[in-house]
C-alpha atoms as a PDB file:
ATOM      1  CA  UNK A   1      98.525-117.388 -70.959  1.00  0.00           C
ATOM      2  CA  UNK A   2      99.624-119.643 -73.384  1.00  0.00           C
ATOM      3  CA  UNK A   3      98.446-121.513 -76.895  1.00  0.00           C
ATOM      4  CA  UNK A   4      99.400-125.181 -78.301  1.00  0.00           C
ATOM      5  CA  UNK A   5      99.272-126.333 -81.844  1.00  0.00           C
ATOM      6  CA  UNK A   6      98.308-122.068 -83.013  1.00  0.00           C
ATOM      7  CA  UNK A   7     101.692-119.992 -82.205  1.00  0.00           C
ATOM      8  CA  UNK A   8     100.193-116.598 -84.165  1.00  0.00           C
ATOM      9  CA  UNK A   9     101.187-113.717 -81.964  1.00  0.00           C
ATOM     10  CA  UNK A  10      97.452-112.914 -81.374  1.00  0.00           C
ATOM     11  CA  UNK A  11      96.551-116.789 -80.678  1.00  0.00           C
ATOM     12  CA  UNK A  12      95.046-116.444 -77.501  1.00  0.00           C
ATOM     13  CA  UNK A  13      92.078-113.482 -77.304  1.00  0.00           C
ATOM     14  CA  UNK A  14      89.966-113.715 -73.855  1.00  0.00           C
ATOM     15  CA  UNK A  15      88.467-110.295 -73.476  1.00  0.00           C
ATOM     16  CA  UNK A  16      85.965-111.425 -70.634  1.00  0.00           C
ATOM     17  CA  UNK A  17      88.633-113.077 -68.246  1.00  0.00           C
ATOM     18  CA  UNK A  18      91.531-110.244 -69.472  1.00  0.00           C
ATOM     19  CA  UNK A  19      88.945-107.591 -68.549  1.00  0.00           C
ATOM     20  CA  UNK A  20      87.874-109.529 -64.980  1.00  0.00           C
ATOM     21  CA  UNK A  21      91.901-110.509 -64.408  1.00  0.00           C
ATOM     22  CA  UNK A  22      92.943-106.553 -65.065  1.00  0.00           C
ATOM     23  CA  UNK A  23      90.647-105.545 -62.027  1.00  0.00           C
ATOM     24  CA  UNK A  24      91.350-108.359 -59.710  1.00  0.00           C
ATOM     25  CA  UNK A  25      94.670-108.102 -60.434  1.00  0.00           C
ATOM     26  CA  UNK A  26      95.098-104.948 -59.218  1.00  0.00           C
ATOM     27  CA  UNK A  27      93.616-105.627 -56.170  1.00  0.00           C
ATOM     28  CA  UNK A  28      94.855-108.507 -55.509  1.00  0.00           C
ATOM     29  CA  UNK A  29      98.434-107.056 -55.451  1.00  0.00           C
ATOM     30  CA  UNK A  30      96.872-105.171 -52.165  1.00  0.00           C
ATOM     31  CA  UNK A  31      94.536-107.190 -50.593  1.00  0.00           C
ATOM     32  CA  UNK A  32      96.293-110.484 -50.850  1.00  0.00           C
ATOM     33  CA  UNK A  33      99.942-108.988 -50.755  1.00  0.00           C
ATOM     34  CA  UNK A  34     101.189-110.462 -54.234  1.00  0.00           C
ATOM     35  CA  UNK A  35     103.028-106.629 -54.386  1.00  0.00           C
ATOM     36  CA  UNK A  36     105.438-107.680 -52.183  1.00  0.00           C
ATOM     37  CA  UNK A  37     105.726-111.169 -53.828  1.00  0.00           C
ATOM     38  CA  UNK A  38     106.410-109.639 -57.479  1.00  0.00           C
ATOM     39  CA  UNK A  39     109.138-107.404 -55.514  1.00  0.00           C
ATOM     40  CA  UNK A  40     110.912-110.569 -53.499  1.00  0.00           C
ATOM     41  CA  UNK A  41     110.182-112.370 -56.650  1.00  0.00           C
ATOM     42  CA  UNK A  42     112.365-109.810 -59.065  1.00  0.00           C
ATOM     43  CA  UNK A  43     114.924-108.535 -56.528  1.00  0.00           C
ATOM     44  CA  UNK A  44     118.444-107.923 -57.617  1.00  0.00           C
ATOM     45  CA  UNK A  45     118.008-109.240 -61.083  1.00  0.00           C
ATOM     46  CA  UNK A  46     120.727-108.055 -63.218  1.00  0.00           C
ATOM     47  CA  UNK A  47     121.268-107.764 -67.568  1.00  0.00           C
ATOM     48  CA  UNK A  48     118.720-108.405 -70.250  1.00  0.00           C
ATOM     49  CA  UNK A  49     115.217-110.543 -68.625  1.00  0.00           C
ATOM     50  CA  UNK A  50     112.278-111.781 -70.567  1.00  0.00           C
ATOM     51  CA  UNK A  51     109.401-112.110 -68.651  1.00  0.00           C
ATOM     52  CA  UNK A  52     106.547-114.587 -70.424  1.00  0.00           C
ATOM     53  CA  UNK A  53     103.264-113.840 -69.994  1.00  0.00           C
ATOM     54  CA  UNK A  54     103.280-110.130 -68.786  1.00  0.00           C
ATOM     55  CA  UNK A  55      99.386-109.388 -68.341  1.00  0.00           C
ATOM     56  CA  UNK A  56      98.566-106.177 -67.716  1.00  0.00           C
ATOM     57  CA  UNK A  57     102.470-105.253 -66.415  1.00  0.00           C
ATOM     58  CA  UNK A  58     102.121-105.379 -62.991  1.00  0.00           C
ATOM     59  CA  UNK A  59     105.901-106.672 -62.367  1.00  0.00           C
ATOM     60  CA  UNK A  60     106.995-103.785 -64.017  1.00  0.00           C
ATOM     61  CA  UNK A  61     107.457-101.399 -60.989  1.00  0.00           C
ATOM     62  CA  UNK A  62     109.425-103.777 -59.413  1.00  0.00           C
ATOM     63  CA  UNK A  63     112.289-104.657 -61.940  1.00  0.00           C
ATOM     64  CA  UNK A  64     115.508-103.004 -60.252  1.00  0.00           C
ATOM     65  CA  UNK A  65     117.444-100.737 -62.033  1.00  0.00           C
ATOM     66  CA  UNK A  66     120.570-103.474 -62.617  1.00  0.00           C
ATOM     67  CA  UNK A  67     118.143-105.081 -65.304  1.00  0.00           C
ATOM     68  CA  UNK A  68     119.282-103.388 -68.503  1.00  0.00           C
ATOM     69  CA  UNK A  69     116.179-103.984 -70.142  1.00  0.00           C
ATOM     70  CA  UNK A  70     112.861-106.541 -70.366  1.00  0.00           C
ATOM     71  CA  UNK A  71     111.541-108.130 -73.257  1.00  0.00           C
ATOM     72  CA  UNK A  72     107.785-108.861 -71.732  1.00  0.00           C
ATOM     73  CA  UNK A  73     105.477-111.165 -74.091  1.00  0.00           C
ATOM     74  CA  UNK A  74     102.253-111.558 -73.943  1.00  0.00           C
ATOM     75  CA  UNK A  75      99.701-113.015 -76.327  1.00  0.00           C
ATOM     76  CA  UNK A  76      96.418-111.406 -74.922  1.00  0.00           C
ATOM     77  CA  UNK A  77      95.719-108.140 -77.047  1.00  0.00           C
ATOM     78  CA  UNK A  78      93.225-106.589 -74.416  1.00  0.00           C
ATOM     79  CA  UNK A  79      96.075-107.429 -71.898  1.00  0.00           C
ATOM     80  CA  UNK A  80      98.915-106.290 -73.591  1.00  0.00           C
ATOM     81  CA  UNK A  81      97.469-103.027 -74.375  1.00  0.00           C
ATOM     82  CA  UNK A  82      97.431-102.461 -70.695  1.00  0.00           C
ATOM     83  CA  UNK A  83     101.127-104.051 -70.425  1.00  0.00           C
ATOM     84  CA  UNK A  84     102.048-100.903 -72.990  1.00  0.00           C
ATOM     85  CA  UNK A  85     100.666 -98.238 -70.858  1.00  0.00           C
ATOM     86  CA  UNK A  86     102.635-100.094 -67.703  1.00  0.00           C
ATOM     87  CA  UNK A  87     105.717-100.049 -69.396  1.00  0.00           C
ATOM     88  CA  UNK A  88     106.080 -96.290 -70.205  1.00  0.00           C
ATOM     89  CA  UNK A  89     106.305 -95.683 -65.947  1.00  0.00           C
ATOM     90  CA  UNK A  90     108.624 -98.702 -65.181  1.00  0.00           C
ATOM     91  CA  UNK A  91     112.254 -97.903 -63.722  1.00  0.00           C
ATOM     92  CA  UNK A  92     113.598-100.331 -66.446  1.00  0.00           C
ATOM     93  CA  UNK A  93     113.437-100.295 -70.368  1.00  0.00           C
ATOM     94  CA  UNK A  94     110.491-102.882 -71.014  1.00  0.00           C
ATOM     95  CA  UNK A  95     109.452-103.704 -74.222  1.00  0.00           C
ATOM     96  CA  UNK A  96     106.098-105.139 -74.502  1.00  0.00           C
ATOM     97  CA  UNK A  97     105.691-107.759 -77.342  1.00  0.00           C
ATOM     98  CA  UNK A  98     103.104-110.417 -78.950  1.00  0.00           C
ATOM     99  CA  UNK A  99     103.884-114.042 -78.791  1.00  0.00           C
ATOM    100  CA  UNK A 100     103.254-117.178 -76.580  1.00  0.00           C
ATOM    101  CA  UNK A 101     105.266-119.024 -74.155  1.00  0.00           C
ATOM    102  CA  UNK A 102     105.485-121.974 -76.725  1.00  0.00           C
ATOM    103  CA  UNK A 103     107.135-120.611 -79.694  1.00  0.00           C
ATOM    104  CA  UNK A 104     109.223-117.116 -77.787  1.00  0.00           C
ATOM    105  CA  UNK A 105     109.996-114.897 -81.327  1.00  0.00           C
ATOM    106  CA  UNK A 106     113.697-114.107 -79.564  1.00  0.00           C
ATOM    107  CA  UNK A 107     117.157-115.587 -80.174  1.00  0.00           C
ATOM    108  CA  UNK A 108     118.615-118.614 -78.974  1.00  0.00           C
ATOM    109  CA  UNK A 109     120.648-118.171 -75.530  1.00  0.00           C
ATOM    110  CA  UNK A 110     120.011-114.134 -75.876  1.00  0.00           C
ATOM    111  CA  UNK A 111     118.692-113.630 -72.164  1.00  0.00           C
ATOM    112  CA  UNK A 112     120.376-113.281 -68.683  1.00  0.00           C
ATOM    113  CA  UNK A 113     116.941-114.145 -66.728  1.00  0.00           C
ATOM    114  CA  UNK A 114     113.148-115.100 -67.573  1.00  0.00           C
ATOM    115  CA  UNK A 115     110.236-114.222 -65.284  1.00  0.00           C
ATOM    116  CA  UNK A 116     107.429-116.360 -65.226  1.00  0.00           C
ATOM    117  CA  UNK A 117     104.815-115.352 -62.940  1.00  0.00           C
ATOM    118  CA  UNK A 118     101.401-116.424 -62.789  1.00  0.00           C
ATOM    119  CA  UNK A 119     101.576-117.708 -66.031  1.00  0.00           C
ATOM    120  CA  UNK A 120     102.632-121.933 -65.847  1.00  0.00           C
ATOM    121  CA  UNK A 121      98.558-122.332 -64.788  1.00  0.00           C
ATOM    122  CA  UNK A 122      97.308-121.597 -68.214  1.00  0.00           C
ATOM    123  CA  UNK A 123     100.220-122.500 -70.787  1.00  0.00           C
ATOM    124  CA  UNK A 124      98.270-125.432 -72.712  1.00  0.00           C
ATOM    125  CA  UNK A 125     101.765-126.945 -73.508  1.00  0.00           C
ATOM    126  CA  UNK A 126     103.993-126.937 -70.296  1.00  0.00           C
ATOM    127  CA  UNK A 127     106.718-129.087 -71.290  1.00  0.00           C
ATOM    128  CA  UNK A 128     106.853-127.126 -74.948  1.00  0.00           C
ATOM    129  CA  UNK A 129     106.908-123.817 -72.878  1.00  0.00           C
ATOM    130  CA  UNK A 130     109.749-124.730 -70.555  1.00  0.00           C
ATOM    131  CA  UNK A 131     112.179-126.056 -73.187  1.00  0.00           C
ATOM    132  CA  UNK A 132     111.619-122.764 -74.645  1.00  0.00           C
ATOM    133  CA  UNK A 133     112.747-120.803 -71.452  1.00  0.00           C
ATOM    134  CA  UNK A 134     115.753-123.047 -71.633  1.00  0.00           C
ATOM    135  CA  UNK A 135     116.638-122.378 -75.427  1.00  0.00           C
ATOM    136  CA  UNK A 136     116.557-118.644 -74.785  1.00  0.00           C
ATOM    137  CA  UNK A 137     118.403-118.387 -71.590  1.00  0.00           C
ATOM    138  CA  UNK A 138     122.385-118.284 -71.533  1.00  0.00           C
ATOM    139  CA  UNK A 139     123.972-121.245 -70.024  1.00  0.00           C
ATOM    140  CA  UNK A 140     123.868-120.742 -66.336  1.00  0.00           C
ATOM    141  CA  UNK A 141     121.033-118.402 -66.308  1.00  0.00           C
ATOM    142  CA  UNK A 142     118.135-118.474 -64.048  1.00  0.00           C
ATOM    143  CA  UNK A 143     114.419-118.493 -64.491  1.00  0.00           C
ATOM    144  CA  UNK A 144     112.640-116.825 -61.463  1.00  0.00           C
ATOM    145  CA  UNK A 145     109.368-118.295 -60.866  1.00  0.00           C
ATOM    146  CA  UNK A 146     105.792-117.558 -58.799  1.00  0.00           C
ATOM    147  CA  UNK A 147     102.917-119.493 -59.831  1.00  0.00           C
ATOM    148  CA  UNK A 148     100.031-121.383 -57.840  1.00  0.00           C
ATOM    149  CA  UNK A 149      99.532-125.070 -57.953  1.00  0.00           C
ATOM    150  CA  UNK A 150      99.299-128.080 -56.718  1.00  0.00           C
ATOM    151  CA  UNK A 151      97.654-128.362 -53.039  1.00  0.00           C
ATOM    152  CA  UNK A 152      99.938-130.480 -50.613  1.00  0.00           C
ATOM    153  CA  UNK A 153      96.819-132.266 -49.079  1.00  0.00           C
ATOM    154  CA  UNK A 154      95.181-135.203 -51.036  1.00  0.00           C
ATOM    155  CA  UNK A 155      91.569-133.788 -50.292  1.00  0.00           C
ATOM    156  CA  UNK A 156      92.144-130.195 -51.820  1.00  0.00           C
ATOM    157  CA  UNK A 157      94.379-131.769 -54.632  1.00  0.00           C
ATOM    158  CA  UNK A 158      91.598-133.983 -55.398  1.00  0.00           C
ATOM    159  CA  UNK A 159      89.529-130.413 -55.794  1.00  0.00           C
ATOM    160  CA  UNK A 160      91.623-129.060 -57.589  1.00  0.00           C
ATOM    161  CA  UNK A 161      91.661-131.461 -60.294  1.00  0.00           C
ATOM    162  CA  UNK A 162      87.803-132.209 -60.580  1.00  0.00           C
ATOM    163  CA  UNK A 163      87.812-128.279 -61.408  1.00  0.00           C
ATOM    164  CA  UNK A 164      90.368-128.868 -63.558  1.00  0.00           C
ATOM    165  CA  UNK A 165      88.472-131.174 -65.439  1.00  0.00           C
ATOM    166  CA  UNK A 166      85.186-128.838 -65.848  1.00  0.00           C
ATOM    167  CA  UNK A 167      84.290-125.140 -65.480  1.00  0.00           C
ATOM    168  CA  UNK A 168      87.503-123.650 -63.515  1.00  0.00           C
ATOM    169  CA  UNK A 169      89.673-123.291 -67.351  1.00  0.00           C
ATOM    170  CA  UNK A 170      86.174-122.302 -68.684  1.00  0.00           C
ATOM    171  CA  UNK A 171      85.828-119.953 -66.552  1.00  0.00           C
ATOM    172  CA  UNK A 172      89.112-118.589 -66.256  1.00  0.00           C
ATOM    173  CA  UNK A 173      91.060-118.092 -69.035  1.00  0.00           C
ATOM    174  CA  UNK A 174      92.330-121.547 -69.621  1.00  0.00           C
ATOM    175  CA  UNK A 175      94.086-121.240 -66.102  1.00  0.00           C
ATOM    176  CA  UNK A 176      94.465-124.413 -64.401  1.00  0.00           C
ATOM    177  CA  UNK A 177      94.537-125.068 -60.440  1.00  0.00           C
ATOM    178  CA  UNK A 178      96.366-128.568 -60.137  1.00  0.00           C
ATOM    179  CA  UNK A 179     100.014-128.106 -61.876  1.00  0.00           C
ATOM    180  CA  UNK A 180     102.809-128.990 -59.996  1.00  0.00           C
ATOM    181  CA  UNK A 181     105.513-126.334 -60.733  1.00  0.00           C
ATOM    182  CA  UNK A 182     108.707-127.755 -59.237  1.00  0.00           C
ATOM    183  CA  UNK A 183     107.482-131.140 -60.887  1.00  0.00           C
ATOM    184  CA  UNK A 184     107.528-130.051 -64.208  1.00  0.00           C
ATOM    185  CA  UNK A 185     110.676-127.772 -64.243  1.00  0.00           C
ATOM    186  CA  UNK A 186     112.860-130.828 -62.957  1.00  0.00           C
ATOM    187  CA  UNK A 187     110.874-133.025 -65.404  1.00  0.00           C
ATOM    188  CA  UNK A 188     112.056-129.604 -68.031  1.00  0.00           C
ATOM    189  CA  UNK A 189     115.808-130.121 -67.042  1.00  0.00           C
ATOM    190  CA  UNK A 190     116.593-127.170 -64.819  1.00  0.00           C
ATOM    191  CA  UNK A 191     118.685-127.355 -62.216  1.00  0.00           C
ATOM    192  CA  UNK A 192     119.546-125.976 -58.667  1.00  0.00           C
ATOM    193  CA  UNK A 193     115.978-125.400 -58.027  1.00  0.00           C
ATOM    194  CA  UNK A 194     115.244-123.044 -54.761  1.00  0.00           C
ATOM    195  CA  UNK A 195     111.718-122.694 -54.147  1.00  0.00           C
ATOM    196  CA  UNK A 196     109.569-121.415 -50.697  1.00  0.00           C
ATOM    197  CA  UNK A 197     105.591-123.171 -51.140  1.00  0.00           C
ATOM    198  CA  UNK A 198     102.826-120.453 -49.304  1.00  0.00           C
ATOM    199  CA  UNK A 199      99.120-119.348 -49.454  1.00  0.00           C
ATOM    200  CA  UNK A 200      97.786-116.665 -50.872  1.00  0.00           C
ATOM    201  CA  UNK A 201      96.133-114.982 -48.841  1.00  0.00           C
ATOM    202  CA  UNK A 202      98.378-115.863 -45.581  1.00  0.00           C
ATOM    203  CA  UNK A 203      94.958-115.684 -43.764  1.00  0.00           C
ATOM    204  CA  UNK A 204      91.335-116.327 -44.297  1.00  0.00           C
ATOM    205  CA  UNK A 205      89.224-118.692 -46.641  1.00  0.00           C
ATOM    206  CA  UNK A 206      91.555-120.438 -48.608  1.00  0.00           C
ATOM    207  CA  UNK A 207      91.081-120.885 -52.573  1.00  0.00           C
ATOM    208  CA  UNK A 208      91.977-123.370 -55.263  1.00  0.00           C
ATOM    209  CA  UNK A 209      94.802-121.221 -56.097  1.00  0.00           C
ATOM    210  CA  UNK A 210      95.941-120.394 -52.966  1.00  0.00           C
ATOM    211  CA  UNK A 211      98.913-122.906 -52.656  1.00  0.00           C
ATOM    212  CA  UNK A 212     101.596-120.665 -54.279  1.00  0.00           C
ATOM    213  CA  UNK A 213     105.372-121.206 -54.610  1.00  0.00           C
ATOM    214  CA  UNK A 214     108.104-119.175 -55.503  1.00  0.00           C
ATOM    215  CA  UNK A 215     111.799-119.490 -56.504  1.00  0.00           C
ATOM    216  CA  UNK A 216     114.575-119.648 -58.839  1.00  0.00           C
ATOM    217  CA  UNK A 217     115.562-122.365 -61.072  1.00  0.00           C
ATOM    218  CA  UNK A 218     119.390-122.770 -63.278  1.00  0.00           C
ATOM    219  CA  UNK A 219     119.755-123.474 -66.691  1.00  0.00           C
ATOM    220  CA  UNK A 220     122.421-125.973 -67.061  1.00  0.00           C
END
């Protein structure tokens, strides 16, 4: 989740959607199989990661043990709470902090890796946010990345973006269905992006966020 214009650590407070998200969330990790995805997602990550927009900490189980330790943000109070509790069984130092994706309270070039999972959809300033993920990773470091967007077909796009436009951010948490990922982190400047697009769930009746992609993007 993300803010533009406020940048107060506590600028974004949703306790409806953070209390609906922490449920489905966990589910969802089973049902849908976004477990596994958070695992492919994070494996063998190495040295210091921030991960932007932590939720409730659900990629915390799945950092390996060559991460020497994870800064996690996340602005939502209700949902970093949770994030706190998550961190004290992760395999991996994680420190959970307050702040949003478009002003990150870290050092310049202070980070090996940044996670950014299910997070792009509701970041009010995308552009803002990735330029940040660029000033805080080393040269040559890598942002991995799993978010759902943009449908490949005209007719679900168009969908997608009527929602947009009325009750789905409303409804949600500010989340949007319609952003095009790999778009916006060429448009951001990364480089040698490596991506896989996929619906979640593989099977069944399809959503407005079930065209997902994943990968792993430089920073030059």
């Amino acid at each position: 989740m993300g803010t533009c214009g406020d940048t107060s650590p506590d600028a974004v407070h949703h306790p409806l959607f953070a209390r609906f998200y922490a449920r489905f969330s966990v589910a969802a990790d089973q049902s849908a199989g976004i477990a596994a995805i958070r695992a492919e997602l994070l494996a063998a990550l190495s040295g210091r990661v921030i991960e932007i927009g932590a939720g409730n900490g659900l990629n915390f189980p799945h950092y390996p043990t060559s991460v020497s330790e994870v800064v996690a943000l996340e602005p939502e109070r209700s949902l970093r709470t949770l994030a706190v509790r998550a961190a004290d069984g992760a395999g991996v130092p994680v420190e959970v902090v307050p702040g949003v994706a478009e002003a990150l309270p870290v050092e310049s070039a202070s980070f090996d890796a940044a996670v950014m999972s299910l997070v792009l959809c509701s970041v009010r300033d995308v552009p803002r946010a990735l330029g940040e993920v660029r000033r805080v990773l080393r040269p040559g470091g890598e942002l991995r990345f799993f978010e759902h967007g943009l449908a490949r077909t005209p007719g679900a796009a168009r969908v997608q973006r009527v929602l947009d436009r009325t009750v789905w951010p409303r409804l949600f948490g500010g989340c949007h269905t319609s952003r095009d990922t790999v778009a916006a982190l060429e448009e951001a400047g990364f480089q040698d992006i490596r991506y896989e697009r996929f619906r979640v769930p593989e099977r069944g009746l399809a959503a407005p966020t079930s065209p997902c992609v994943r990968g792993v993007a430089h920073n030059p």
